[in-house]
Protein backbone atom coordinates (compact mmCIF):
# COMPACT_ATOMS: atom_id res chain seq x y z
CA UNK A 1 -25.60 3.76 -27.73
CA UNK A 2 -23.50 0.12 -27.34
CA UNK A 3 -22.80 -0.24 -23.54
CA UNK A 4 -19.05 -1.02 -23.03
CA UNK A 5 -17.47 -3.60 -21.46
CA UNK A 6 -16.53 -1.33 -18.53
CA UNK A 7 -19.82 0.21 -18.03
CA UNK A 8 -21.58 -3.51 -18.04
CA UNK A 9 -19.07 -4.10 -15.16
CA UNK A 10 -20.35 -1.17 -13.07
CA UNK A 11 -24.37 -2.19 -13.78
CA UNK A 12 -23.46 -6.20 -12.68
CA UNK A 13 -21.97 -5.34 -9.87
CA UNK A 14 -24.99 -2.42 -9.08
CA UNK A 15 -27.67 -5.69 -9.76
CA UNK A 16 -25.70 -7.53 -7.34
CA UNK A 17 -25.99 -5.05 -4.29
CA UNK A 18 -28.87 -6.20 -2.71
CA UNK A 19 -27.19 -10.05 -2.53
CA UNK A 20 -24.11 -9.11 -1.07
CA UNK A 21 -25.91 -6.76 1.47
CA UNK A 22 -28.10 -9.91 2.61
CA UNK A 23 -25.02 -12.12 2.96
CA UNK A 24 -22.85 -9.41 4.98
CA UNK A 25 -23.20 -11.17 8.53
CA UNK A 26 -23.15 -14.80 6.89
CA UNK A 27 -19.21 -13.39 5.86
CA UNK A 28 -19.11 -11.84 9.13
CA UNK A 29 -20.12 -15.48 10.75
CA UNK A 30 -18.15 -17.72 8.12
CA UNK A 31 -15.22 -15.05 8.89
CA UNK A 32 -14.88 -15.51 5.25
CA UNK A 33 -16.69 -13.83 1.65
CA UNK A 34 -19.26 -16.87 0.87
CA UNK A 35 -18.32 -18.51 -2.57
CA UNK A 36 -21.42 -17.28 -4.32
CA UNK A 37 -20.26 -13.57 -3.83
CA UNK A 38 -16.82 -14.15 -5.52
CA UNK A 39 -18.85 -16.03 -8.31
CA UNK A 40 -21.62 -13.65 -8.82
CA UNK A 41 -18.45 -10.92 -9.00
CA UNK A 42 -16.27 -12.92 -11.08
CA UNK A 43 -19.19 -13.26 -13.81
CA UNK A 44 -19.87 -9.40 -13.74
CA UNK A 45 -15.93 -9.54 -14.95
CA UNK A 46 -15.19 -7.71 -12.09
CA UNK A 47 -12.10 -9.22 -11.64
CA UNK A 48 -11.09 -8.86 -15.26
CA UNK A 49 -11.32 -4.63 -14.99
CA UNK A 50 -7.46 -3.99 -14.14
CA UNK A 51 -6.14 -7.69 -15.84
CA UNK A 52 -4.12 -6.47 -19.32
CA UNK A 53 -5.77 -7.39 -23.20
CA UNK A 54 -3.06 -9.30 -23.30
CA UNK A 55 -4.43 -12.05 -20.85
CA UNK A 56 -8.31 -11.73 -21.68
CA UNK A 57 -8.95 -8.90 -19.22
CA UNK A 58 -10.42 -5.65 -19.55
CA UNK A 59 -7.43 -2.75 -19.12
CA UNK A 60 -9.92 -0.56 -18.04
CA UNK A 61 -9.58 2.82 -16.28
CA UNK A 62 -8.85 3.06 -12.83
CA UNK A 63 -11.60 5.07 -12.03
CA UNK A 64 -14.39 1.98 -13.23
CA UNK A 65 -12.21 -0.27 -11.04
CA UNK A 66 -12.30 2.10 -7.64
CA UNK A 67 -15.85 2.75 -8.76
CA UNK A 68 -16.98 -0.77 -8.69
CA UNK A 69 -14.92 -1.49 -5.41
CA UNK A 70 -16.88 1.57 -3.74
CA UNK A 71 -20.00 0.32 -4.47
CA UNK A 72 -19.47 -3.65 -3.22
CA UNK A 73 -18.41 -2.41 0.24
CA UNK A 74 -21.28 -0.41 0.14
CA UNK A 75 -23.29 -3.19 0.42
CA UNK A 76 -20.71 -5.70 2.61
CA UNK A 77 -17.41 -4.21 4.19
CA UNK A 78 -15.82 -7.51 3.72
CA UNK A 79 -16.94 -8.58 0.22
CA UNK A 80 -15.56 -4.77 -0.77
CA UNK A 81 -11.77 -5.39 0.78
CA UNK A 82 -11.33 -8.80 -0.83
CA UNK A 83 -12.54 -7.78 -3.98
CA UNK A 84 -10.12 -4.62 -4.28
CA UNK A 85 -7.07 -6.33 -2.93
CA UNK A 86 -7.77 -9.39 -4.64
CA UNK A 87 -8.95 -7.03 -7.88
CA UNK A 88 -5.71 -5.47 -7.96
CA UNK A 89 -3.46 -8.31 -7.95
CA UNK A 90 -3.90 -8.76 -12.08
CA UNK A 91 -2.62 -5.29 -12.35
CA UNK A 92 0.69 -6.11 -10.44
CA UNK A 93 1.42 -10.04 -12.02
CA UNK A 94 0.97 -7.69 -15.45
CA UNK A 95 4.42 -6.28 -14.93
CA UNK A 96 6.02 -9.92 -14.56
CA UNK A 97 8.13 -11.57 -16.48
CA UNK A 98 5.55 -12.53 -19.93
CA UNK A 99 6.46 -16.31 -18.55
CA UNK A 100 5.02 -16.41 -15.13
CA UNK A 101 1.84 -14.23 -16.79
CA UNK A 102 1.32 -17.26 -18.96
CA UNK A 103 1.76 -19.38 -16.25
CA UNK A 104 -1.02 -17.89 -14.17
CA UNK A 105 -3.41 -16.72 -17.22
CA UNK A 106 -2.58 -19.45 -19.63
CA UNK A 107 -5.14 -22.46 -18.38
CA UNK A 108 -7.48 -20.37 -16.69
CA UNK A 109 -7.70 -16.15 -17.24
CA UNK A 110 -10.38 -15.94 -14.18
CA UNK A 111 -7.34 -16.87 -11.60
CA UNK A 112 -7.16 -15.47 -8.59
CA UNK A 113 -4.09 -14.34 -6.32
CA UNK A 114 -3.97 -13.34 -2.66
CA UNK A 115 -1.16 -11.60 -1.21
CA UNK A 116 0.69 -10.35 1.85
CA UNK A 117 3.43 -8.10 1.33
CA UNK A 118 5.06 -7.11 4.62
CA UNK A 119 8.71 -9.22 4.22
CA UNK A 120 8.01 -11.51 7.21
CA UNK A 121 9.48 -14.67 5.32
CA UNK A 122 13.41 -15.41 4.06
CA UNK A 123 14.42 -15.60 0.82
CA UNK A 124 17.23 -16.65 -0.18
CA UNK A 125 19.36 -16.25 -3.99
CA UNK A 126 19.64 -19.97 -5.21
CA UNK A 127 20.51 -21.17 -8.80
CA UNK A 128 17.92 -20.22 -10.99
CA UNK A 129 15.71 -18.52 -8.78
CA UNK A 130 15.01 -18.19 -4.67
CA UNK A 131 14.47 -20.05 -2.03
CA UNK A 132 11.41 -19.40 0.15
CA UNK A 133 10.15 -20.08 3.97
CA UNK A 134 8.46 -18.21 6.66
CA UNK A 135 4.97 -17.35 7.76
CA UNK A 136 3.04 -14.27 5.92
CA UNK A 137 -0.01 -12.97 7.56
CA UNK A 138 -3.17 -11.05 6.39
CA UNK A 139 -3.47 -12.13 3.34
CA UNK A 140 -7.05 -11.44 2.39
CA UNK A 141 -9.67 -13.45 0.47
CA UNK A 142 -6.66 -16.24 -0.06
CA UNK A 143 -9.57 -19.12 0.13
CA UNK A 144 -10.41 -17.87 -3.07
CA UNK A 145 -7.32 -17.47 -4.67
CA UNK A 146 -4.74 -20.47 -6.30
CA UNK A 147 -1.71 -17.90 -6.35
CA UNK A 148 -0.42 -15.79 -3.67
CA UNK A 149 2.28 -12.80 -3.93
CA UNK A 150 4.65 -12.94 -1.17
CA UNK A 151 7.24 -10.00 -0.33
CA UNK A 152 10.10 -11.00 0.43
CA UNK A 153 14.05 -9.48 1.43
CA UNK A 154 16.65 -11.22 -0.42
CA UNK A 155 19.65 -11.96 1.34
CA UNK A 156 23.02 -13.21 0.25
CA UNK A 157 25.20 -15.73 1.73
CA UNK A 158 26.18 -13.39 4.14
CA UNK A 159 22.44 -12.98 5.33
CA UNK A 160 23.03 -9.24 3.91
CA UNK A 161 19.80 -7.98 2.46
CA UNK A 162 20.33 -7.37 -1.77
CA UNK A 163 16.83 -7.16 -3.20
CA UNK A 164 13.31 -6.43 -1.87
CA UNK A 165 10.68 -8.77 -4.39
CA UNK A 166 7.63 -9.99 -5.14
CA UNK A 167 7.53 -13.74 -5.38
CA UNK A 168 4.25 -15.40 -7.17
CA UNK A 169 4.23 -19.00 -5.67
CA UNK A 170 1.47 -21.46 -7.03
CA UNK A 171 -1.39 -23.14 -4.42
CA UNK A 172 0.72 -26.20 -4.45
CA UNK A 173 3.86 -24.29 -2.65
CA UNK A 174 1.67 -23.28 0.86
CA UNK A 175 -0.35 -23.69 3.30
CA UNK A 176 -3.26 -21.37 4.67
CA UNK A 177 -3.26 -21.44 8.65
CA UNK A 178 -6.94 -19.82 9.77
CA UNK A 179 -5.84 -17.59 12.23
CA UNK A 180 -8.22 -14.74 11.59
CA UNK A 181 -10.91 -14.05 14.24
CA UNK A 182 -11.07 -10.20 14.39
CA UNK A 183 -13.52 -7.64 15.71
CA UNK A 184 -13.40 -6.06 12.08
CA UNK A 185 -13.37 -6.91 8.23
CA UNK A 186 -14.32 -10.40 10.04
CA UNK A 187 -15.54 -11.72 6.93
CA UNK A 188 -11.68 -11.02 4.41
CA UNK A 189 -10.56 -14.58 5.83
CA UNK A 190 -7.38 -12.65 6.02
CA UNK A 191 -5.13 -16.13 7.03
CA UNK A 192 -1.76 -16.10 7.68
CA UNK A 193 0.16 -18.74 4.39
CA UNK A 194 2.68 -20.59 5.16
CA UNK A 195 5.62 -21.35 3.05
CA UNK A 196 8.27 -24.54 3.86
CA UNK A 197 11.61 -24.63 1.62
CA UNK A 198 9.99 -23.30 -1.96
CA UNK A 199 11.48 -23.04 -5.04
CA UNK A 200 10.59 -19.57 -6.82
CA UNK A 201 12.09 -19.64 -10.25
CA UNK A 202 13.69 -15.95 -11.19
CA UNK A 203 10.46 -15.34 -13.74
CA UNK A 204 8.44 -15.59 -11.00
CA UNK A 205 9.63 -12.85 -8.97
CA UNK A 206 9.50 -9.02 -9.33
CA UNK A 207 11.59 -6.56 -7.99
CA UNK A 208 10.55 -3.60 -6.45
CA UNK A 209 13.64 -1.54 -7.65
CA UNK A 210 12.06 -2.21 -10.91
CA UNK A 211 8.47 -0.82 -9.90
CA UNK A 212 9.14 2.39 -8.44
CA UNK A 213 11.14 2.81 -11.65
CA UNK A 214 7.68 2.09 -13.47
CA UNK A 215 10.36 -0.25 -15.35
CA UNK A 216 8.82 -3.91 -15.03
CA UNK A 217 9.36 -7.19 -17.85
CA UNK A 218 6.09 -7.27 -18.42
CA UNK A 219 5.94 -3.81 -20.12
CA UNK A 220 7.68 -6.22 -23.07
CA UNK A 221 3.84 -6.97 -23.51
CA UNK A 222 1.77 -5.03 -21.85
CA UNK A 223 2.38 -1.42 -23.45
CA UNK A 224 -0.88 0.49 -22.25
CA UNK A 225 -1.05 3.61 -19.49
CA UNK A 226 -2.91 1.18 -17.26
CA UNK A 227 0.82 -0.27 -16.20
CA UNK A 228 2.62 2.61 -16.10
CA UNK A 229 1.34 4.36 -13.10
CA UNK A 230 3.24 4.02 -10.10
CA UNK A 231 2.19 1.10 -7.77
CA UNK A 232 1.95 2.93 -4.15
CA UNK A 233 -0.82 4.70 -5.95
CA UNK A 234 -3.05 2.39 -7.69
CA UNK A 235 -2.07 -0.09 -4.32
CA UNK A 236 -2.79 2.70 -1.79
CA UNK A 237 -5.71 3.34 -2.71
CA UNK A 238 -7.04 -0.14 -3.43
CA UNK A 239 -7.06 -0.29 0.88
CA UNK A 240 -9.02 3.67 1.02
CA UNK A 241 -11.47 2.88 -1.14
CA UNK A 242 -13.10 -0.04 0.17
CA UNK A 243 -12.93 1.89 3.59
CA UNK A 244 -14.79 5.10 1.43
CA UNK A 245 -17.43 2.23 0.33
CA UNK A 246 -17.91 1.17 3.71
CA UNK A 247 -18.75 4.47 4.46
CA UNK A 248 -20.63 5.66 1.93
CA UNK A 249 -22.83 1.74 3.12
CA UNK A 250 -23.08 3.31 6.79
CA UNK A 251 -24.55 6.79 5.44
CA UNK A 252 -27.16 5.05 3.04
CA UNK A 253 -28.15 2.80 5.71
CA UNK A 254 -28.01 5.64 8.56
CA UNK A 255 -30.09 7.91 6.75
CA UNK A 256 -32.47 5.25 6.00
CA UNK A 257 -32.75 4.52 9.57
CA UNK A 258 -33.47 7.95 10.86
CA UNK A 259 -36.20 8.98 8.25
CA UNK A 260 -38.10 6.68 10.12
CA UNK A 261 -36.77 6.92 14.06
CA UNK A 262 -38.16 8.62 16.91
CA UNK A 263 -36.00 9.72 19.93
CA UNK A 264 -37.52 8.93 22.91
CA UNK A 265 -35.53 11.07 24.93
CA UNK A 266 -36.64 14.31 23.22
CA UNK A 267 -40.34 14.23 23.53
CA UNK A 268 -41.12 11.62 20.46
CA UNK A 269 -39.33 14.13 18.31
CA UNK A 270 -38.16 12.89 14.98
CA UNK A 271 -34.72 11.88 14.27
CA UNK A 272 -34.62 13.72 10.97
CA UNK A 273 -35.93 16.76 12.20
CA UNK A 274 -33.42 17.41 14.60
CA UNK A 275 -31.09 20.09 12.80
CA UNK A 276 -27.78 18.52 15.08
CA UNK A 277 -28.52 15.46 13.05
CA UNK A 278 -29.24 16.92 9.86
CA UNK A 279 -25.81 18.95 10.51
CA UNK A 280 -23.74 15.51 11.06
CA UNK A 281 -25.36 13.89 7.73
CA UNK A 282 -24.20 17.14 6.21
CA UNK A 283 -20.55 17.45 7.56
CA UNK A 284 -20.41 13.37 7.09
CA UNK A 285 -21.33 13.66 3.16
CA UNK A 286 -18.71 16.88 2.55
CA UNK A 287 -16.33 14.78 3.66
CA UNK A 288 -16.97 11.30 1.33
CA UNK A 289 -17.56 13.59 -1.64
CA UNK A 290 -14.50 15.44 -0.74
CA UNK A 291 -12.36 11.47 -0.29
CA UNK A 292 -14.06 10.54 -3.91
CA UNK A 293 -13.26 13.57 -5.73
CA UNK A 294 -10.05 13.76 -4.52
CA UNK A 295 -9.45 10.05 -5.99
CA UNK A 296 -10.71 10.86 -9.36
CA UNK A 297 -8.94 13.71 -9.53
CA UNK A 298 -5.80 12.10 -9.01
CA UNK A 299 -6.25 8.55 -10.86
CA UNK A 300 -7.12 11.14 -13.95
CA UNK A 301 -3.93 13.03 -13.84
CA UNK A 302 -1.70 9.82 -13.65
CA UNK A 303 -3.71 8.29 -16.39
CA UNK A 304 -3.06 11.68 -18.70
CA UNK A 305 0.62 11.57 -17.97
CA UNK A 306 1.09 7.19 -18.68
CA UNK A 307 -1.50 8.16 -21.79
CA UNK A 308 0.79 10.73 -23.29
CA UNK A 309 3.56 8.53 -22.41
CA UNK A 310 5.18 11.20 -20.25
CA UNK A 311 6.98 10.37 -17.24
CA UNK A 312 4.88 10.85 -14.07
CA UNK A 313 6.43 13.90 -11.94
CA UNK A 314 7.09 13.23 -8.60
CA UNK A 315 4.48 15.89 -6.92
CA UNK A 316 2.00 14.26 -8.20
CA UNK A 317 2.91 11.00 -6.33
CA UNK A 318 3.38 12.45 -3.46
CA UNK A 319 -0.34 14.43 -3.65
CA UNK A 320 -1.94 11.17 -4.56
CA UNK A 321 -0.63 9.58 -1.40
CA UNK A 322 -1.29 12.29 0.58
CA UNK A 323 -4.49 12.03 -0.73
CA UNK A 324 -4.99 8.50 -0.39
CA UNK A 325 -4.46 8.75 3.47
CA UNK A 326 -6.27 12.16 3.95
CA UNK A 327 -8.97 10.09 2.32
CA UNK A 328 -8.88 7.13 4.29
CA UNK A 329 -9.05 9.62 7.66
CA UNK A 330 -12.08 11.61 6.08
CA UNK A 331 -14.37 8.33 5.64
CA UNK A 332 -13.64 7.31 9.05
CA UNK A 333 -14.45 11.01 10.20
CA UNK A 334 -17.59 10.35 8.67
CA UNK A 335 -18.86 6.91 9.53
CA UNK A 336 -17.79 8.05 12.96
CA UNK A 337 -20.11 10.74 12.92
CA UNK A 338 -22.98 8.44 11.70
CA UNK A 339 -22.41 5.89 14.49
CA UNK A 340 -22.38 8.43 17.12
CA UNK A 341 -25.90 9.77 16.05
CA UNK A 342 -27.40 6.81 15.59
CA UNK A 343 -28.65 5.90 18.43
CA UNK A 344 -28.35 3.10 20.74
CA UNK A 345 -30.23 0.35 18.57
CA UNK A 346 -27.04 1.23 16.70
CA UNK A 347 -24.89 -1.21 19.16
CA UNK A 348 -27.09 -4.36 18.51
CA UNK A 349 -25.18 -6.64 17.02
CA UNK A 350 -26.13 -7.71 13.09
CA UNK A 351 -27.22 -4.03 12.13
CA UNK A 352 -25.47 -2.34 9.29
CA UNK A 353 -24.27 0.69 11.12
CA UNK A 354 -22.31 -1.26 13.79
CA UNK A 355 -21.04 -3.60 11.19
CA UNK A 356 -19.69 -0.88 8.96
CA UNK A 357 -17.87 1.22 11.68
CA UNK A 358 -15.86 -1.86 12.72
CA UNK A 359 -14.78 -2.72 9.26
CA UNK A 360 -13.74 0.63 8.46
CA UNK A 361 -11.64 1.26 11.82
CA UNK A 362 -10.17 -2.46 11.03
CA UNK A 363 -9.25 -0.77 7.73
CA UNK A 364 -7.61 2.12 9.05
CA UNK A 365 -5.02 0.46 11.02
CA UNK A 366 -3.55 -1.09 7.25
CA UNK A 367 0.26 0.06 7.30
CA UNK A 368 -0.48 1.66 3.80
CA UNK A 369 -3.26 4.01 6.11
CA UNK A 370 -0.05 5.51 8.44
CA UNK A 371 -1.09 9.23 7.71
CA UNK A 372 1.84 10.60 9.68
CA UNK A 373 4.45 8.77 6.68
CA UNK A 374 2.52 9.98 3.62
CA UNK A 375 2.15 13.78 4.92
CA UNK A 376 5.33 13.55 6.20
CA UNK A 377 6.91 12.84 2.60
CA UNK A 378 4.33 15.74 0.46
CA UNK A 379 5.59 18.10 3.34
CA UNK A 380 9.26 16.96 2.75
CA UNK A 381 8.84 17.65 -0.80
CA UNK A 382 6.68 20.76 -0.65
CA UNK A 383 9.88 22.35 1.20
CA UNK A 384 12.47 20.97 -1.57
CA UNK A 385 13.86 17.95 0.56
CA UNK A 386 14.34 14.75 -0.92
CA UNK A 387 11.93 11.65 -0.89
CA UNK A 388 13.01 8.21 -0.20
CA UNK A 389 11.24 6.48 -2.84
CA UNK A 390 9.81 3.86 -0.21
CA UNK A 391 8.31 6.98 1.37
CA UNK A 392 6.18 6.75 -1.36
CA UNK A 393 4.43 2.56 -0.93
C-alpha cells in the first residue's frame, strides 16, 4: 500500500524524536528552537500539512496536523509550541486576499510567519491600505519566520475603533526586540516585534468580521473543508495540543524513570510497585486519552460539516472550545500528578520531568487557555442565551 503524503509527515517527524529530545535544554539555554530543528521539520513537510494545494502545501486533515504537533512536544516542549503556532499560520494567510498569498508563497512556498495577535499596536485607515505602529509581544518562533501577522484595532479619524484585522507585514517592516527570558516554554524565543510607521496595503489585511463568518477572499481559491472551519477552533487548539504533547513527554519519561527507581524512604521499595503510584500513572493517562479523544472527536465533526459543505452549527463551536480548554486543564492535571510523584531528583534542573511541567504551566496561562470564558459561553448557550461571537476566539 503507497504511503501518503500525510502519513510520511507523521513517520519524519516520529524519526526525528530522539533529535529534538537531545536538543530540548540547548532551546531551553539558546531561549530559542536551534535552526537544525526547524530544518529537520521543515523537510519532513511539516510545515506544509495545513498550507492549501493551491500554494504547494499539503491540505491535509486536521487531525495529521494536531497529531504531528503532539508528538514534537513530546520530545521538546518548546520545539512543539513553535511548530503548532508557527504550523498554523499557512492555514490563516489561506483565507487572504489570493494577492498577499502570492506574495508570501510565490518565491519561496517553505515561508514562515510568526504572529502575535492581542491588538497592542494602532492602526490606522490610510489610502490604500493602513497604517501601522506599536509594540506586539509573544510572538513565538519569529527568528524563524520572514512574515509576521499582527492584530490590530482600526480606528478612524476620530480614534473610534471600526475594524478588528489581521495585518501580514513582510521582515523588512519590523524589528524583533529579545525580551523573552521566562521560567517556561524558555526555548519559543517568543520576542516582542516592533513596528515604526508601516504601510499595510488593504490585500494584506484580513478582517475578523470576515472569519467568524467563515467568509474570507481567499475562499476565491482555496475551495476545500480545510478553510472552512471556524478559526477559534483550529487556533484554540493549536495552543492545547502542544501543552497535551508536553504531557504525554512527562508521562513517557516519568514512567521510564520509575521502572527503574527505588524510594529510599520506604525501605528500598520499588517505585513501580507502589499501588499510590501506579494509581497516579493511571488517573494521569485517563485524563490525556480523555484531552486526545475529545480533539479528534471534534476536529472530525467540523471536518464532516465543511466536507458536506454544510454550515457549521453553532453547538458544535461552542463544545469544541469547551473542549479545547477542558483539555488544556486535563494535561496539566496530569503532568501535575507526574511531577508530584516523581520524586525529588525530579527538581534537578536539565531533567525531562521538571522541564515539561514548566512548559506546560507557561502554556496554560495563553489567553486562548481562560477556562472560565469558554465554559462560560457552552453554558450560555446550553440554557438558550446568546453568544457573542468573540466569546467564541
Amino acid at each position: 500500500m503507497a504511503v501518503s503524503h500525510q502519513q510520511a509527515v507523521i513517520a519524519g517527524v516520529t524519526e526525528l524524536l530522539p533529535a529534538l529530545r537531545q536538543r530540548a535544554q540547548e532551546a531551553e539555554d539558546a531561549r530559542a528552537v536551534p535552526a537544525d530543528s526547524v530544518k529537520a521539520l521543515e523537510e519532513t513537510g511539516f510545515f506544509r500539512l495545513l498550507q492549501p494545494r493551491s500554494a504547494g502545501g499539503l491540505e491535509a486533515d486536521p487531525v495529521t496536523f494536531f497529531t504531528a504537533v503532539r508528538l514534537i512536544a513530546s520530545a521538546c516542549g518548546s520545539t512543539g509550541w513553535v511548530s503548532s503556532v508557527v504550523g498554523v499560520h499557512p492555514w490563516q494567510l489561506a483565507l487572504f486576499p489570493p494577492q498577499a498569498q502570492r506574495d508570501v508563497w510565490a518565491a519561496d512556498p517553505a515561508t514562515r510567519m510568526s504572529s502575535s495577535y492581542a491588538p497592542t499596536g494602532k492602526a490606522r485607515k490610510t489610502d490604500g491600505g493602513y497604517q501601522l505602529d506599536g509594540r506586539w509581544s509573544f510572538s513565538s518562533g519569529c527568528d524563524h519566520a520572514t512574515w509576521v501577522l499582527l492584530g490590530g484595532i482600526v480606528l478612524d479619524d476620530s480614534h473610534k475603533p471600526v475594524d478588528f484585522r489581521t495585518f501580514l507585514l513582510p521582515a523588512s517592516d519590523y524589528v524583533i526586540d529579545d525580551v523573552w527570558d521566562t521560567v517556561g516554554l524558555r526555548g519559543t524565543g517568543s520576542n516582542d516585534i516592533v513596528v515604526d510607521s508601516a504601510f499595510v496595503p488593504e490585500h494584506h489585511s484580513l478582517s475578523f468580521t470576515d472569519v467568524t463568518r467563515c467568509a474570507c477572499p481567499g475562499h476565491e481559491v482555496n475551495e476545500g473543508p480545510l478553510y472552512r472551519i471556524p478559526f477559534g477552533s483550529i487556533f484554540s487548539y493549536a495552543i492545547t495540543t502542544p501543552i497535551i504533547g508536553m504531557a504525554t513527554g512527562a508521562y513517557q519519561a516519568h514512567v521510564d524513570y520509575q521502572r527503574g527507581r527505588v524510594r529510599a524512604s520506604y525501605a528500598g521499595q520499588k517505585a513501580a510497585e507502589d499501588p499510590f503510584a501506579q494509581v497516579r500513572v493511571a488517573e494521569a493517562a485517563a485524563l490525556l486519552d480523555a484531552a486526545w479523544l475529545a480533539l479528534d472527536r471534534d476536529m472530525t465533526e467540523l471536518m464532516a460539516y465543511a466536507r458536506r459543505g454544510e454550515k457549521i452549527p453553532l453547538p458544535l463551536r461552542w463544545r469544541t472550545r469547551r473542549d479545547q480548554v477542558t483539555g488544556t486543564g486535563q494535561a496539566i492535571r496530569a503532568v501535575d500528578l507526574l511531577f508530584e510523584n516523581s520524586g525529588g531528583r525530579a527538581l534537578k534542573l536539565g531533567t525531562p520531568i521538571q522541564r515539561f511541567w514548566r512548559d506546560a504551566h507557561a502554556g496554560r496561562v495563553h489567553a486562548i487557555n481562560d477556562p472560565e470564558r469558554a465554559l462560560t459561553m457552552f453554558g450560555r448557550g446550553e440554557f438558550g442565551h446568546d453568544v457573542p461571537p468573540d466569546a467564541m476566539f
